[in-house]
C-alpha atoms as a PDB file:
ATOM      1  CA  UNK A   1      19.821  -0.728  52.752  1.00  0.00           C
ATOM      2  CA  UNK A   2      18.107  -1.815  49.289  1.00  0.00           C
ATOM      3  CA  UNK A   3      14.270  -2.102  49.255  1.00  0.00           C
ATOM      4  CA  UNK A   4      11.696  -3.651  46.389  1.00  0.00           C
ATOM      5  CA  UNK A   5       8.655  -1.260  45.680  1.00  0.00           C
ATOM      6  CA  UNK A   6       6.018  -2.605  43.273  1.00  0.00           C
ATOM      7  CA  UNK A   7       4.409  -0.178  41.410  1.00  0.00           C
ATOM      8  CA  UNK A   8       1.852  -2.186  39.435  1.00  0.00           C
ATOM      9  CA  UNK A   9       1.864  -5.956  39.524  1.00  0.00           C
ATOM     10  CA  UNK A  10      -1.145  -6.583  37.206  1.00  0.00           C
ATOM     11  CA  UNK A  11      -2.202  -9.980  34.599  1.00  0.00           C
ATOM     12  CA  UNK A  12       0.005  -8.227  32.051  1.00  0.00           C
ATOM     13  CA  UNK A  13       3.346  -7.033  34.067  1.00  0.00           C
ATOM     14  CA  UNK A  14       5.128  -6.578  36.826  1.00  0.00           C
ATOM     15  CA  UNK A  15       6.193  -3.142  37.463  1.00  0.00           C
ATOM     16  CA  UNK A  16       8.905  -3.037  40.194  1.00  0.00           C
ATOM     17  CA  UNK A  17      11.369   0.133  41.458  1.00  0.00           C
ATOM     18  CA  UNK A  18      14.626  -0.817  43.619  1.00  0.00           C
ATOM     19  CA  UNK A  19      15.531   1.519  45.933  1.00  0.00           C
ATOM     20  CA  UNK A  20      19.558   2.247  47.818  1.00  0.00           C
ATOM     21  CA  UNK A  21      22.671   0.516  46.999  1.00  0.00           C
ATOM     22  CA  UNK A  22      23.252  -3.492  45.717  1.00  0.00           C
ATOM     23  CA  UNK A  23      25.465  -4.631  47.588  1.00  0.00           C
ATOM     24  CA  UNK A  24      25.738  -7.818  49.566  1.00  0.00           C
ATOM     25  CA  UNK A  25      23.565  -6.291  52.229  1.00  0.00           C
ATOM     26  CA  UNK A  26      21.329  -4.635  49.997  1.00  0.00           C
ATOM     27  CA  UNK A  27      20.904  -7.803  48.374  1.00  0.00           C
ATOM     28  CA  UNK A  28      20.314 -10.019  51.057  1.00  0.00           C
ATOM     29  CA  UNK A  29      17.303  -7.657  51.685  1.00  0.00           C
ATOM     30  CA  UNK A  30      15.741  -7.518  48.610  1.00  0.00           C
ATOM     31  CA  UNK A  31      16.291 -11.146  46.962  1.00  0.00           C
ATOM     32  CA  UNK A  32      13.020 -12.716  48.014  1.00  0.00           C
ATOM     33  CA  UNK A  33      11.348  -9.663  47.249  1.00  0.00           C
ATOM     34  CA  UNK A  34      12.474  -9.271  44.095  1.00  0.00           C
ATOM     35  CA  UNK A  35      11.812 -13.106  42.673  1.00  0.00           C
ATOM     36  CA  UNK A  36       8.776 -12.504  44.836  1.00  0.00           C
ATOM     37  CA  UNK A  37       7.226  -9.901  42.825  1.00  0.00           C
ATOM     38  CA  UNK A  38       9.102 -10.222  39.104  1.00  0.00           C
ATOM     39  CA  UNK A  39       9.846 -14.263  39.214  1.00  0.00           C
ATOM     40  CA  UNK A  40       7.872 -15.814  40.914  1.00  0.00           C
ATOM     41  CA  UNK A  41       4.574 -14.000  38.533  1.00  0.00           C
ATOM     42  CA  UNK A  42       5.735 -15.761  35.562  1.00  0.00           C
ATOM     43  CA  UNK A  43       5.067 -11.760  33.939  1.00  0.00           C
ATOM     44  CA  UNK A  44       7.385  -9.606  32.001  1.00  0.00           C
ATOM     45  CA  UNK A  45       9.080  -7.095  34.563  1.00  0.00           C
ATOM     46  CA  UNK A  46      10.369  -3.457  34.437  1.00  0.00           C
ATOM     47  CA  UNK A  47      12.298  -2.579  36.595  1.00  0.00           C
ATOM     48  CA  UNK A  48      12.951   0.900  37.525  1.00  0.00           C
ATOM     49  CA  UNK A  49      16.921   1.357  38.469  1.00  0.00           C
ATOM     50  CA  UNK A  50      16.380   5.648  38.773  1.00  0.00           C
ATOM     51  CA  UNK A  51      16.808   4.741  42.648  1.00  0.00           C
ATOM     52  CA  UNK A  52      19.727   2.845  42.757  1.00  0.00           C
ATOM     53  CA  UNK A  53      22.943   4.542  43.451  1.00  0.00           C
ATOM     54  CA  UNK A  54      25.448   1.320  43.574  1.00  0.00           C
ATOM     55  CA  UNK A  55      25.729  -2.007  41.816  1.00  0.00           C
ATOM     56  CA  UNK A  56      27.947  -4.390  42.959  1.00  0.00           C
ATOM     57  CA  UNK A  57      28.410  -7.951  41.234  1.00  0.00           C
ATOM     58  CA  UNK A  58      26.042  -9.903  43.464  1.00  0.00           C
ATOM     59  CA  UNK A  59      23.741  -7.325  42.599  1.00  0.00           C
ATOM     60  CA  UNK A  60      24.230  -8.155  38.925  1.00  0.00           C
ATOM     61  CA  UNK A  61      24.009 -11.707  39.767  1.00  0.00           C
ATOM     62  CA  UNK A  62      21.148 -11.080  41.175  1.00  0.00           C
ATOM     63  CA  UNK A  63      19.528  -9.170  38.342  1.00  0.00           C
ATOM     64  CA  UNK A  64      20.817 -11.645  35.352  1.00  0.00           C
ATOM     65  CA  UNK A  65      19.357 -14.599  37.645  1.00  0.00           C
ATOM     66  CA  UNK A  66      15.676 -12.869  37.665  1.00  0.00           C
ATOM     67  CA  UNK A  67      15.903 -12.219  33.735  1.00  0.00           C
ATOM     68  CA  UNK A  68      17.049 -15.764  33.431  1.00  0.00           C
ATOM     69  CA  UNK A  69      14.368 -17.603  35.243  1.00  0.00           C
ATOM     70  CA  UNK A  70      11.604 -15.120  33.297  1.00  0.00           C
ATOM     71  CA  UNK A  71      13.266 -15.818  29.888  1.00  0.00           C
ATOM     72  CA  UNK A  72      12.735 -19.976  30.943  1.00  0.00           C
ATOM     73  CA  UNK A  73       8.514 -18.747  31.658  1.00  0.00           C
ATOM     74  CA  UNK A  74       8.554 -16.838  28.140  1.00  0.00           C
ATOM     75  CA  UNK A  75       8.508 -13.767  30.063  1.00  0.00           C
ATOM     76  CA  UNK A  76      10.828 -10.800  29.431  1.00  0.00           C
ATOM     77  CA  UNK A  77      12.821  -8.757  32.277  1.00  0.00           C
ATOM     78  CA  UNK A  78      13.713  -5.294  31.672  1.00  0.00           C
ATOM     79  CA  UNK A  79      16.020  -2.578  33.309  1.00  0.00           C
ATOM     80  CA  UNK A  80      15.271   1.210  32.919  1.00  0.00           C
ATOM     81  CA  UNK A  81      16.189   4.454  34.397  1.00  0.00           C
ATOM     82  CA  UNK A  82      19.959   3.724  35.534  1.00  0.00           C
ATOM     83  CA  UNK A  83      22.191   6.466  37.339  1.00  0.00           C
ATOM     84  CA  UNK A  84      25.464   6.654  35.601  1.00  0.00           C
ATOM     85  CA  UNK A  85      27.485   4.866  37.839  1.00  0.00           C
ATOM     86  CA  UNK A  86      25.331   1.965  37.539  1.00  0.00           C
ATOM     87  CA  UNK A  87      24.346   2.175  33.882  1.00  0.00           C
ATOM     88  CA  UNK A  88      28.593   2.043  33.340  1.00  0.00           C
ATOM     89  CA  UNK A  89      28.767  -0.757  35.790  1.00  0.00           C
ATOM     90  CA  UNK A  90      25.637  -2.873  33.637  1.00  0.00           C
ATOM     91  CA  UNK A  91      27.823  -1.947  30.108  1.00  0.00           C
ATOM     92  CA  UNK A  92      31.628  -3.133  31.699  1.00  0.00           C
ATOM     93  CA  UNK A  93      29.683  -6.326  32.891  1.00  0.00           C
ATOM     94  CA  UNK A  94      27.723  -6.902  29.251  1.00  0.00           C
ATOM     95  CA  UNK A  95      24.889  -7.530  30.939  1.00  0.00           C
ATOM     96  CA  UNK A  96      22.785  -6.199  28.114  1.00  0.00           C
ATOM     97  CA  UNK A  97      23.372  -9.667  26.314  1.00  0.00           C
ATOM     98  CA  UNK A  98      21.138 -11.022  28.766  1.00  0.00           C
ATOM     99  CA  UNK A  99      18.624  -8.423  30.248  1.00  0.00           C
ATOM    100  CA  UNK A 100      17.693  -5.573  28.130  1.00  0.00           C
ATOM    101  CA  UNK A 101      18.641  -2.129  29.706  1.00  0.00           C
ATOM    102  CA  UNK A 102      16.353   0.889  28.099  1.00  0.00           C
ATOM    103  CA  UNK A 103      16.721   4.551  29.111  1.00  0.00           C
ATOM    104  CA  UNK A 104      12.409   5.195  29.842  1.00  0.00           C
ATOM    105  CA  UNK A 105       9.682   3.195  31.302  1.00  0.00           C
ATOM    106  CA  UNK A 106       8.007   4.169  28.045  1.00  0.00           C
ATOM    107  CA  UNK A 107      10.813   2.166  26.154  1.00  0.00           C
ATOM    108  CA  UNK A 108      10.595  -0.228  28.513  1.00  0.00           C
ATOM    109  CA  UNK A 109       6.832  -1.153  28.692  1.00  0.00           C
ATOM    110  CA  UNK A 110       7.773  -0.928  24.387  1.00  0.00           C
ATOM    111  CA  UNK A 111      10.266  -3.708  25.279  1.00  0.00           C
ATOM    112  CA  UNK A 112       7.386  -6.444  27.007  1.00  0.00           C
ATOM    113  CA  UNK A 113       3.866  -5.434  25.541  1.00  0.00           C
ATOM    114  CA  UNK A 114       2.262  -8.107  23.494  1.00  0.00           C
ATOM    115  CA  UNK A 115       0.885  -6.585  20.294  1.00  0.00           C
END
């Protein structure tokens, strides 16, 4: 089971953590969620990854889909905080082309502040 938790969803950003594994179950639970609070804002996102201990390609999908539709509102969509397993599976996939992946919410928030 996979679960969305915002942790600040303010005029600025969208601060989001996913929680359990991304898998095609995990997925189905979270994908409304997710556009919900990162999408559907029209904000830049960070997303936390710290609590995610599988990624599986619709999971991927998932993510490059939500970074896609911000890029289209000018908005930015970042990943940060990825367990190894995950962080490997983001770098075979060259996700990175697509959605930034950082290593700190501090690099993160970096990543989508206007200055």
């Amino acid at each position: 089971m996979a679960e969305v938790r915002t942790i600040a969803a303010t005029d600025e950003i969208s601060h989001i953590r996913l929680v359990g594994r991304l898998d095609i179950e995990g997925v189905g639970t979270i994908e409304i969620p997710l556009t919900a609070a990162t999408v559907a804002r029209k904000r830049p996102a960070i997303v936390d990854m710290s609590g995610v201990d599988f990624l599986g390609s619709i999971g991927i999908g998932l993510l490059v889909r939500c970074a896609i539709s911000l890029q289209r509102s000018g908005a930015r969509f970042v990943l940060f905080g990825c367990q190894p397993l995950v962080q490997k599976s983001l770098e075979i996939t060259k996700i990175n082309a697509v959605v930034p992946i950082v290593a700190s919410e501090a690099a993160a928030f970096e990543l989508v502040v206007v200055k």
